[in-house]
N, C-alpha and C. Protein backbone atom coordinates (compact mmCIF):
# COMPACT_ATOMS: atom_id res chain seq x y z
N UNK A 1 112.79 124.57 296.98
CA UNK A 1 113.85 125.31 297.64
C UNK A 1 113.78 126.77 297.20
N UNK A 2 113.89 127.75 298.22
CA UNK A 2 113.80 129.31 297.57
C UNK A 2 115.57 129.27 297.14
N UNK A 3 115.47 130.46 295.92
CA UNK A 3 116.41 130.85 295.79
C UNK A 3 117.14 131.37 296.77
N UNK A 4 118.46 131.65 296.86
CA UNK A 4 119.28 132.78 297.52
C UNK A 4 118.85 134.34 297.19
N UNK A 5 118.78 134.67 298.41
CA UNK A 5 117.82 136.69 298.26
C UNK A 5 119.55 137.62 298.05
N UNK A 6 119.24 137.86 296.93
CA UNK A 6 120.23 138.89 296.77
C UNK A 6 120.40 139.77 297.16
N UNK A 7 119.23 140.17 297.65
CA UNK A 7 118.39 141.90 297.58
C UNK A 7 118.88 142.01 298.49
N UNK A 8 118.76 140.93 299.73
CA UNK A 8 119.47 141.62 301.27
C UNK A 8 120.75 142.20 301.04
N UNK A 9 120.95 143.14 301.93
CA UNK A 9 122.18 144.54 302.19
C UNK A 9 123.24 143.51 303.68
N UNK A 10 123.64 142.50 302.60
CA UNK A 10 124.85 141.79 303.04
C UNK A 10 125.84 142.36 303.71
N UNK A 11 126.30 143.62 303.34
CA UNK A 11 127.27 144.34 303.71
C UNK A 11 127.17 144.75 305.68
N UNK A 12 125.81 144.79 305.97
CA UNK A 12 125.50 145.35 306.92
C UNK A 12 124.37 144.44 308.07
N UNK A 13 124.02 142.93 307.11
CA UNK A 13 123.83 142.01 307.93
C UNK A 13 124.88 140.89 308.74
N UNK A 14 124.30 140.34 309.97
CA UNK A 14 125.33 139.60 310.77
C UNK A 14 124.36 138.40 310.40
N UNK A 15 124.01 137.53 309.28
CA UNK A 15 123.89 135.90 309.91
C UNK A 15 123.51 135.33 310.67
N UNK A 16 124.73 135.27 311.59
CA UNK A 16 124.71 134.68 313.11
C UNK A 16 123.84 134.92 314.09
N UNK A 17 123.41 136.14 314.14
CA UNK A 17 122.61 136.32 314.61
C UNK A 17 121.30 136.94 314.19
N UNK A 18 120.85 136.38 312.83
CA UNK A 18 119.66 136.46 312.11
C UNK A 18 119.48 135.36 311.33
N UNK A 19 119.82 133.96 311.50
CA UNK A 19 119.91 132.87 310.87
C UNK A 19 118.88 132.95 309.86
N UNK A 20 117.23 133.59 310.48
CA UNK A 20 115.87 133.50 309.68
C UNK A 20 116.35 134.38 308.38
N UNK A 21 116.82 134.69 307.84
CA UNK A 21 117.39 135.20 306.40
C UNK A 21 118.26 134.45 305.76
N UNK A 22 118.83 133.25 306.18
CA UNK A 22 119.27 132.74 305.51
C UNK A 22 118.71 131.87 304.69
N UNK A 23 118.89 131.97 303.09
CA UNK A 23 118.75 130.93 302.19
C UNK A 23 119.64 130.21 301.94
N UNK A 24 119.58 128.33 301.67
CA UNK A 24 120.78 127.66 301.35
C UNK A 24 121.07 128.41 299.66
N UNK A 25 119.77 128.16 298.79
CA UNK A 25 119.99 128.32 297.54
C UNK A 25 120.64 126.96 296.90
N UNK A 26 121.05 127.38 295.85
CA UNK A 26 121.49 126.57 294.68
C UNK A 26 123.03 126.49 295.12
N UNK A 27 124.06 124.87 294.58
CA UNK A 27 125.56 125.23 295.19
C UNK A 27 125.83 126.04 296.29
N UNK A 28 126.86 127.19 295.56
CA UNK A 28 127.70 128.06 296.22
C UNK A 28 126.51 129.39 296.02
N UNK A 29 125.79 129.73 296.17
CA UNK A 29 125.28 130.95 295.64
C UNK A 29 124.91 131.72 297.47
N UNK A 30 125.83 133.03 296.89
CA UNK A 30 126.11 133.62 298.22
C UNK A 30 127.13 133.60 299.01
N UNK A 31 127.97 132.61 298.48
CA UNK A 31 129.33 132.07 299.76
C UNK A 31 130.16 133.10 300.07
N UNK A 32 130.27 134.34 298.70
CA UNK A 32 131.21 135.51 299.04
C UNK A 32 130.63 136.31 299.79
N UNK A 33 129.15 136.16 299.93
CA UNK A 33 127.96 137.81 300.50
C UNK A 33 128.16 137.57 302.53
N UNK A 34 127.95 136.51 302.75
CA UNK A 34 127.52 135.98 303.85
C UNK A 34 128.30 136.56 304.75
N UNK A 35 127.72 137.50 305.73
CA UNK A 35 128.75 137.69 307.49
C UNK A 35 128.52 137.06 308.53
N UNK A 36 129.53 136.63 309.47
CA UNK A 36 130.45 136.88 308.93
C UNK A 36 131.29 135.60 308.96
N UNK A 37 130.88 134.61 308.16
CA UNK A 37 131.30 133.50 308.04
C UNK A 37 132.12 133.78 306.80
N UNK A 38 131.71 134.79 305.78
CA UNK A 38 132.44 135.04 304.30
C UNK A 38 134.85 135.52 305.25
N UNK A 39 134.21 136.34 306.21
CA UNK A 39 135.43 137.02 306.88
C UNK A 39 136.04 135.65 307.42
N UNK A 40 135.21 134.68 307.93
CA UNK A 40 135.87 133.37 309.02
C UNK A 40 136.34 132.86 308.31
N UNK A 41 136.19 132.56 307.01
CA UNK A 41 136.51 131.15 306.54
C UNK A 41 136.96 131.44 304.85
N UNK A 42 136.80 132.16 304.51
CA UNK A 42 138.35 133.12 303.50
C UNK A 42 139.38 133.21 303.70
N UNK A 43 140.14 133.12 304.46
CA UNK A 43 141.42 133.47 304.78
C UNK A 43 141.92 132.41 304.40
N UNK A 44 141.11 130.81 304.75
CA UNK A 44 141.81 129.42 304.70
C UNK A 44 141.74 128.94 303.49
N UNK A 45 141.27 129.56 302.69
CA UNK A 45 140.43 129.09 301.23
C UNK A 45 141.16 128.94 300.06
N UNK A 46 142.23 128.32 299.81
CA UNK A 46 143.39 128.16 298.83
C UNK A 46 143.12 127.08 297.89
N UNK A 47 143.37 126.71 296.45
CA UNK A 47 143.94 125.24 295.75
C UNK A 47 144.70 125.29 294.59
N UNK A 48 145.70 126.16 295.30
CA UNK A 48 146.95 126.16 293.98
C UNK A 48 147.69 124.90 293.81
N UNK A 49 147.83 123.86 294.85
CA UNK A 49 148.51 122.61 295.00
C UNK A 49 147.67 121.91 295.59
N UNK A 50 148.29 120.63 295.64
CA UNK A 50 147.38 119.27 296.26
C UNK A 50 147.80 120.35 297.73
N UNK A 51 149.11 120.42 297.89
CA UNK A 51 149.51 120.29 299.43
C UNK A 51 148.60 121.84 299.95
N UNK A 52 148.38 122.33 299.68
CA UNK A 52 147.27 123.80 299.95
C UNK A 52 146.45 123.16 299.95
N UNK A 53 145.82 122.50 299.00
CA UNK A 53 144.31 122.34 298.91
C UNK A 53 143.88 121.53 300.14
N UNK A 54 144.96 120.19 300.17
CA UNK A 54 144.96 119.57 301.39
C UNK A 54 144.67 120.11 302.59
N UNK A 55 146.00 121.22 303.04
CA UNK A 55 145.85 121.99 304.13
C UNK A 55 144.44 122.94 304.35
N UNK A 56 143.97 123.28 303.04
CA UNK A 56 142.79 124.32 303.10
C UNK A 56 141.50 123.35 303.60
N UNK A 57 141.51 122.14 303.09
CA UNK A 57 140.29 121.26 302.81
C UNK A 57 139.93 121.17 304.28
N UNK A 58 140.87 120.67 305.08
CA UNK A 58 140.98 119.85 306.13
C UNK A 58 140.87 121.13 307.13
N UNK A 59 141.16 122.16 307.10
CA UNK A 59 140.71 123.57 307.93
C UNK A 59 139.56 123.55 308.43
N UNK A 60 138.51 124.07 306.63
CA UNK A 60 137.51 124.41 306.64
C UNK A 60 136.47 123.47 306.82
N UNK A 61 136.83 122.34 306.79
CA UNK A 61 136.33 120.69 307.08
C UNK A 61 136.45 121.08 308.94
N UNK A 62 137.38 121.29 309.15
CA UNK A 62 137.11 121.28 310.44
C UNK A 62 136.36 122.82 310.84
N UNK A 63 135.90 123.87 310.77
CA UNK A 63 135.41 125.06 311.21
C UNK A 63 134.05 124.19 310.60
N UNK A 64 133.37 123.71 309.59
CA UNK A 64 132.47 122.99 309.19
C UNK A 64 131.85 122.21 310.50
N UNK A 65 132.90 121.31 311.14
CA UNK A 65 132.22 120.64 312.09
C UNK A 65 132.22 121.14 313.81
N UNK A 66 133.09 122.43 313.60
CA UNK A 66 132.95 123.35 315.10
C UNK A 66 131.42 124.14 314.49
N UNK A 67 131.66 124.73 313.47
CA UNK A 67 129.93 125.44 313.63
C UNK A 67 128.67 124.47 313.66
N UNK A 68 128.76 122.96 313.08
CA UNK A 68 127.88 121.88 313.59
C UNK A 68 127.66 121.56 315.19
N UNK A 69 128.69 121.26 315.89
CA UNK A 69 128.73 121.80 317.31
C UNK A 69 128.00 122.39 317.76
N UNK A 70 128.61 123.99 317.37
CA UNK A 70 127.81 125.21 317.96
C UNK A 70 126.22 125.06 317.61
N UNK A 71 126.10 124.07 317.07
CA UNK A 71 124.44 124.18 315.94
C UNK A 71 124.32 125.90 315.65
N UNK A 72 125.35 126.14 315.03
CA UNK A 72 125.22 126.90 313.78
C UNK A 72 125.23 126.40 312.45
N UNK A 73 124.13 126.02 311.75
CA UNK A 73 123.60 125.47 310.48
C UNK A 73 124.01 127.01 309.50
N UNK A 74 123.95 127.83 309.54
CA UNK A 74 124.21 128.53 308.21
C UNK A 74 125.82 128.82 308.18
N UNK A 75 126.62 128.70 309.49
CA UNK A 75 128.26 128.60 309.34
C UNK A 75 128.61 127.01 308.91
N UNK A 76 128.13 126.31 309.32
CA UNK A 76 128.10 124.56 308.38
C UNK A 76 127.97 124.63 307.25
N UNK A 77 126.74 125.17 306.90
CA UNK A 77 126.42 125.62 305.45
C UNK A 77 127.40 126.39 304.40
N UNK A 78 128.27 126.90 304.59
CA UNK A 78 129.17 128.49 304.32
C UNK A 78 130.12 127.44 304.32
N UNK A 79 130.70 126.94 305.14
CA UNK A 79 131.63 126.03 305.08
C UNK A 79 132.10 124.76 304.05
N UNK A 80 130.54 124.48 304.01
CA UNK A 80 130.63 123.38 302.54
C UNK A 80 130.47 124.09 301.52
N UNK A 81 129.58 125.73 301.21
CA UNK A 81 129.80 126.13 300.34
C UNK A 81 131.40 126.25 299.83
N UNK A 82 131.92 127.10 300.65
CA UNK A 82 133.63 127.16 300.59
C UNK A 82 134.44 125.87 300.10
N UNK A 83 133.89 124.94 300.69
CA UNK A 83 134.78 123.40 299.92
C UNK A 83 133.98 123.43 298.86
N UNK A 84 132.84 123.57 298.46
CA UNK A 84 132.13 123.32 297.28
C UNK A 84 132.93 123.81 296.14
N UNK A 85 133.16 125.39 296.63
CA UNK A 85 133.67 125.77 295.50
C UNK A 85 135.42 125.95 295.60
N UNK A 86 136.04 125.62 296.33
CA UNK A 86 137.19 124.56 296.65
C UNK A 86 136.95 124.00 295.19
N UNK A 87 136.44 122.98 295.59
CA UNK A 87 136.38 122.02 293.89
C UNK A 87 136.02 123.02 292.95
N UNK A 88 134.87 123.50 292.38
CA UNK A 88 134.51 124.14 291.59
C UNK A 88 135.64 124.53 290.80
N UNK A 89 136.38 125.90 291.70
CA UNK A 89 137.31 126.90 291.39
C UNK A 89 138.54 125.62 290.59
N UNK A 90 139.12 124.98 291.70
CA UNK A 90 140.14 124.22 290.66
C UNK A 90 139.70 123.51 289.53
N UNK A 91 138.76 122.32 289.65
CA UNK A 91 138.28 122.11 288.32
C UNK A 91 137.89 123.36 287.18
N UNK A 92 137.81 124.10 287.44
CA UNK A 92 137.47 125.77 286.15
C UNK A 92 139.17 125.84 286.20
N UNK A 93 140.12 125.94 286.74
CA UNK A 93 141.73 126.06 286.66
C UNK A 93 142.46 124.83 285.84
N UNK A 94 141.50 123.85 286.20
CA UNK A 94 141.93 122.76 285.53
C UNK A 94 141.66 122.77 283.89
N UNK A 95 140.76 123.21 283.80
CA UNK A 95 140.10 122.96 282.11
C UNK A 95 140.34 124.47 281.79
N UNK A 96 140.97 125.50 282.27
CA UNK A 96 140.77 126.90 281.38
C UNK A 96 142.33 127.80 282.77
N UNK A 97 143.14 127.77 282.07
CA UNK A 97 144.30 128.11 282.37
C UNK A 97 143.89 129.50 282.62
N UNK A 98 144.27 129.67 283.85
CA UNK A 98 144.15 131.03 283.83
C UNK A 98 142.62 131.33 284.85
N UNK A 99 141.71 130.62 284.93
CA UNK A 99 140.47 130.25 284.98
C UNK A 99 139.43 130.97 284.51
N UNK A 100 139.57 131.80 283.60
CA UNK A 100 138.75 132.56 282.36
C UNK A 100 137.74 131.53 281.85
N UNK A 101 137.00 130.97 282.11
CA UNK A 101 135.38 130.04 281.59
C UNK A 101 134.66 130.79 280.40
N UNK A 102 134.60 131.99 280.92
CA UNK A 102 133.55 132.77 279.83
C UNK A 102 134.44 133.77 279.50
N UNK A 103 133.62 134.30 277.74
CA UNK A 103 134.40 135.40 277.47
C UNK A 103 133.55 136.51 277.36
N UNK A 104 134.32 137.98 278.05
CA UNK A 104 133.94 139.18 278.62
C UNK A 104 133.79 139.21 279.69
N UNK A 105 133.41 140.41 280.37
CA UNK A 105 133.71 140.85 281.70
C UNK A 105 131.73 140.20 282.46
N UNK A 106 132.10 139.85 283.89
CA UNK A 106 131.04 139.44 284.08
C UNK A 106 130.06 141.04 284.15
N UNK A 107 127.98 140.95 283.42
CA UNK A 107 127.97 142.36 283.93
C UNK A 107 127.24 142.76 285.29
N UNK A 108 127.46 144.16 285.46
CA UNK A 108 127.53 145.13 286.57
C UNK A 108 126.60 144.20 287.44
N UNK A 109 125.39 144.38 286.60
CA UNK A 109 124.07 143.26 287.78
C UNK A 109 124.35 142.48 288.22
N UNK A 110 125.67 141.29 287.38
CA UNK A 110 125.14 140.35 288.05
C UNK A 110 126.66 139.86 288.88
N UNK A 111 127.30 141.25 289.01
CA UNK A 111 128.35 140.82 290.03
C UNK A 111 128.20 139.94 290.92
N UNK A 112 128.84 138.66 291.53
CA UNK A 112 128.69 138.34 292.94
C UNK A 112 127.79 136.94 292.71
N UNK A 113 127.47 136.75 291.66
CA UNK A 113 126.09 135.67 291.43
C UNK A 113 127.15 135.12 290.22
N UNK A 114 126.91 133.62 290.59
CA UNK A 114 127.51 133.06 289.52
C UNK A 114 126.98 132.37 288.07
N UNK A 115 127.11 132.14 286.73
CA UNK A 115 126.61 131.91 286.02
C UNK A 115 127.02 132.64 284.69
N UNK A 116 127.15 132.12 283.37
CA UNK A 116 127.67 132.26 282.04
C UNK A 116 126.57 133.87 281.97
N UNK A 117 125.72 134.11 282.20
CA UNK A 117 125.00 135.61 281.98
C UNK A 117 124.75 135.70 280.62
N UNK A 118 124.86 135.07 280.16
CA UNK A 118 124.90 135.34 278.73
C UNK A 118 126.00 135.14 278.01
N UNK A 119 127.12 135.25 278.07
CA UNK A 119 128.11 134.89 277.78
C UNK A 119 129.12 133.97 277.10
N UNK A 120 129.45 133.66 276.16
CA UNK A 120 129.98 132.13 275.61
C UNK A 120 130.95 131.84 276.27
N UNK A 121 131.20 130.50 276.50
CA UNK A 121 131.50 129.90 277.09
C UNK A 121 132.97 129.55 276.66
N UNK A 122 134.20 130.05 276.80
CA UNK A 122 135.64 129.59 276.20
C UNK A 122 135.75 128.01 276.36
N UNK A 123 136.52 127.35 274.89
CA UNK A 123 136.99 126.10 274.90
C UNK A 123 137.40 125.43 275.91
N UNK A 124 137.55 124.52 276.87
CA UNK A 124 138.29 124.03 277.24
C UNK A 124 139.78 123.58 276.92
N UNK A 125 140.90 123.52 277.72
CA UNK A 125 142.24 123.59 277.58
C UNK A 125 142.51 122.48 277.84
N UNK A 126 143.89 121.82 277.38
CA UNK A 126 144.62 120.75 278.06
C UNK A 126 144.80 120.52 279.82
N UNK A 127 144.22 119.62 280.45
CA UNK A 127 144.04 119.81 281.65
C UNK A 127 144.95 119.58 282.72
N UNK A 128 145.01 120.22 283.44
CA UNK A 128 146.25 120.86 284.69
C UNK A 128 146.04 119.57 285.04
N UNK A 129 147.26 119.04 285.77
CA UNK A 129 147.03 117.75 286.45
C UNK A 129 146.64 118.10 287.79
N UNK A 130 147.66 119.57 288.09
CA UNK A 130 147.93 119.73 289.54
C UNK A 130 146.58 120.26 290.32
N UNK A 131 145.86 121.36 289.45
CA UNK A 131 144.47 121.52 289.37
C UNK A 131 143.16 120.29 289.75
N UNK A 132 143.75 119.35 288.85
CA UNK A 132 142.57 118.79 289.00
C UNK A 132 143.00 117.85 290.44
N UNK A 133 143.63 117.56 290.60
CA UNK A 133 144.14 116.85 292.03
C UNK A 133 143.66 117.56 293.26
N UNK A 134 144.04 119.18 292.88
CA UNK A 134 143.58 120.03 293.81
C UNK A 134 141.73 120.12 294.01
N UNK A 135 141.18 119.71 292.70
CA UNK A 135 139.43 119.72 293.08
C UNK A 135 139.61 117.73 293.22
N UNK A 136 139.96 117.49 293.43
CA UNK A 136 139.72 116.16 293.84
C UNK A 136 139.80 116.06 295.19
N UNK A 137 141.04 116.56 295.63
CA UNK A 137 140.75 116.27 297.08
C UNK A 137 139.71 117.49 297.46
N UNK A 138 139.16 118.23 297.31
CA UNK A 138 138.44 119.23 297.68
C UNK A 138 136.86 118.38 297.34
N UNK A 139 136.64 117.70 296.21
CA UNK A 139 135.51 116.74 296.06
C UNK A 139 135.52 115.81 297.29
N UNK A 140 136.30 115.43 297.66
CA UNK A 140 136.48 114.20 298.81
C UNK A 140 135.68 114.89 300.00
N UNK A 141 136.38 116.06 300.45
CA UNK A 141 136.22 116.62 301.50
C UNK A 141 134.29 117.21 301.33
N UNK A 142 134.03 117.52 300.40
CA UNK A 142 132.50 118.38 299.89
C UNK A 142 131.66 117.03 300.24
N UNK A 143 132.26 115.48 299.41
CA UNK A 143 131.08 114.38 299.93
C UNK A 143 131.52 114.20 301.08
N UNK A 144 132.14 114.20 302.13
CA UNK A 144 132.14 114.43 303.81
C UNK A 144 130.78 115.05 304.14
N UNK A 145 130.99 116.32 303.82
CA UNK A 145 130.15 117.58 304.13
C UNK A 145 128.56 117.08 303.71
N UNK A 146 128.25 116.62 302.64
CA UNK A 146 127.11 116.78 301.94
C UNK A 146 126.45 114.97 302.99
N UNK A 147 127.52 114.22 303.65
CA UNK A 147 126.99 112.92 303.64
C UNK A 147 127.16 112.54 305.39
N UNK A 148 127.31 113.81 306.06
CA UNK A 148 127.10 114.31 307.32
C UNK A 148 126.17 113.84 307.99
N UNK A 149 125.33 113.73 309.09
CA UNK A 149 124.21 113.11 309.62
C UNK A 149 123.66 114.38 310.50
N UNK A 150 124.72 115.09 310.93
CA UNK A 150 124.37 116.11 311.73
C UNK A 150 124.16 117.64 310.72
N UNK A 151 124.58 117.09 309.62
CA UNK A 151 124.73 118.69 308.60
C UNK A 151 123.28 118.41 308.43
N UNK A 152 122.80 117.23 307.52
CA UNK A 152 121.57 116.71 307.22
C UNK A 152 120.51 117.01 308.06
N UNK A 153 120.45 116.91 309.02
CA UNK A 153 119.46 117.05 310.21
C UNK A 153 119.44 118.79 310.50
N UNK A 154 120.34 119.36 311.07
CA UNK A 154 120.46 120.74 310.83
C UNK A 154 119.83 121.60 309.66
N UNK A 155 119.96 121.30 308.52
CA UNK A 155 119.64 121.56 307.09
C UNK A 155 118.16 121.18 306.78
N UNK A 156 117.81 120.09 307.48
CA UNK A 156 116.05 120.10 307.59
C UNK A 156 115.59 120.93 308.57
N UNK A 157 116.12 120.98 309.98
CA UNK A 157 115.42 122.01 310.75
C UNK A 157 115.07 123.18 310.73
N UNK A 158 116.11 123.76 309.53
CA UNK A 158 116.45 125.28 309.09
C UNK A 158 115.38 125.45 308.50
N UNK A 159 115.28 124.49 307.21
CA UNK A 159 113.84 124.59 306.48
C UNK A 159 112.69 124.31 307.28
N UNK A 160 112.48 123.66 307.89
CA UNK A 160 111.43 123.88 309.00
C UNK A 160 111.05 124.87 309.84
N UNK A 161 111.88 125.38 310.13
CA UNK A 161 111.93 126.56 310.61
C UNK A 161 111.90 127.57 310.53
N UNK A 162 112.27 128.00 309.03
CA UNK A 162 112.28 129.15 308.91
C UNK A 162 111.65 129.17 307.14
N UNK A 163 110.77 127.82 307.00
CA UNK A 163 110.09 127.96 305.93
C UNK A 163 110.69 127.67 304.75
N UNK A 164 111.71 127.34 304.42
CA UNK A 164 112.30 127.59 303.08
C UNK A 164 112.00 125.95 302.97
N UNK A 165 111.42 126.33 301.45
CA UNK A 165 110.89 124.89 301.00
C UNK A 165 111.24 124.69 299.73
């Protein structure tokens, strides 16, 4: 699998209509860069509560299976990233109040890219209940996404297509 290309000038690419630049990558890597699926599907992107997370899950679960439709594979893609890290984000809320993981500021380079950088890693905390409920149902909704038949098939053609191996 290639990495996610950082290097591209995100700011000023459309995606949608350059699919051949898209890398899945690793997880979530890229989910904030991407146009303009980052603009579509942000707005819905909440898990302060079950009842948000719920409402958020089940959104972007559904824009997930309108861009499968459209056979748009990299807005499908963006979409499970977004529930991916749905879970992610609350489980890190769940174990680190506040959701501070690492200590210091992330640096300049590696804005936007996720990963400890070097960084130690803060203790884990007594764990949020409400948090972790909130990446649970957001886990539910991600194995939807990941156990798809039409995401699956889409997600091989891409690599077929446009090489990424």
């Amino acid at each position: 699998m290639q990495e996610f290309d950082y290097d591209l000038d995100y700011k000023t690419l459309d995606l949608r209509t350059q699919p051949e630049l898209y890398r899945v990558g690793r997880g979530e890597q890229g989910v904030l860069l991407v146009e303009p699926y980052k603009s579509e599907i942000l707005p819905h992107w909440r898990f302060a509560t079950p009842d948000i997370a719920t409402k958020s899950s089940e959104t972007i679960y559904q824009m997930f299976l309108d861009y499968l439709a459209a056979d748009d594979f990299v807005g499908a893609d963006m979409a499970r990233k977004f529930i991916q890290m749905g879970y992610t984000r609350a489980r890190r809320y769940a174990n680190h109040k506040g959701g501070k993981k690492y200590k210091g500021p992330v640096p300049d380079d590696k804005k936007g890219q996720s990963g400890a950088h070097g960084r130690e890693e803060l203790p884990r905390q007594q764990e949020d209940p409400i948090k972790a409920e909130s990446a649970r149902i957001f886990k539910l909704t991600w194995d939807k996404c990941r156990d798809n038949e039409d995401y699956l098939k889409q997600k091989a053609e891409h690599h077929k297509r446009y090489k990424e191996a």
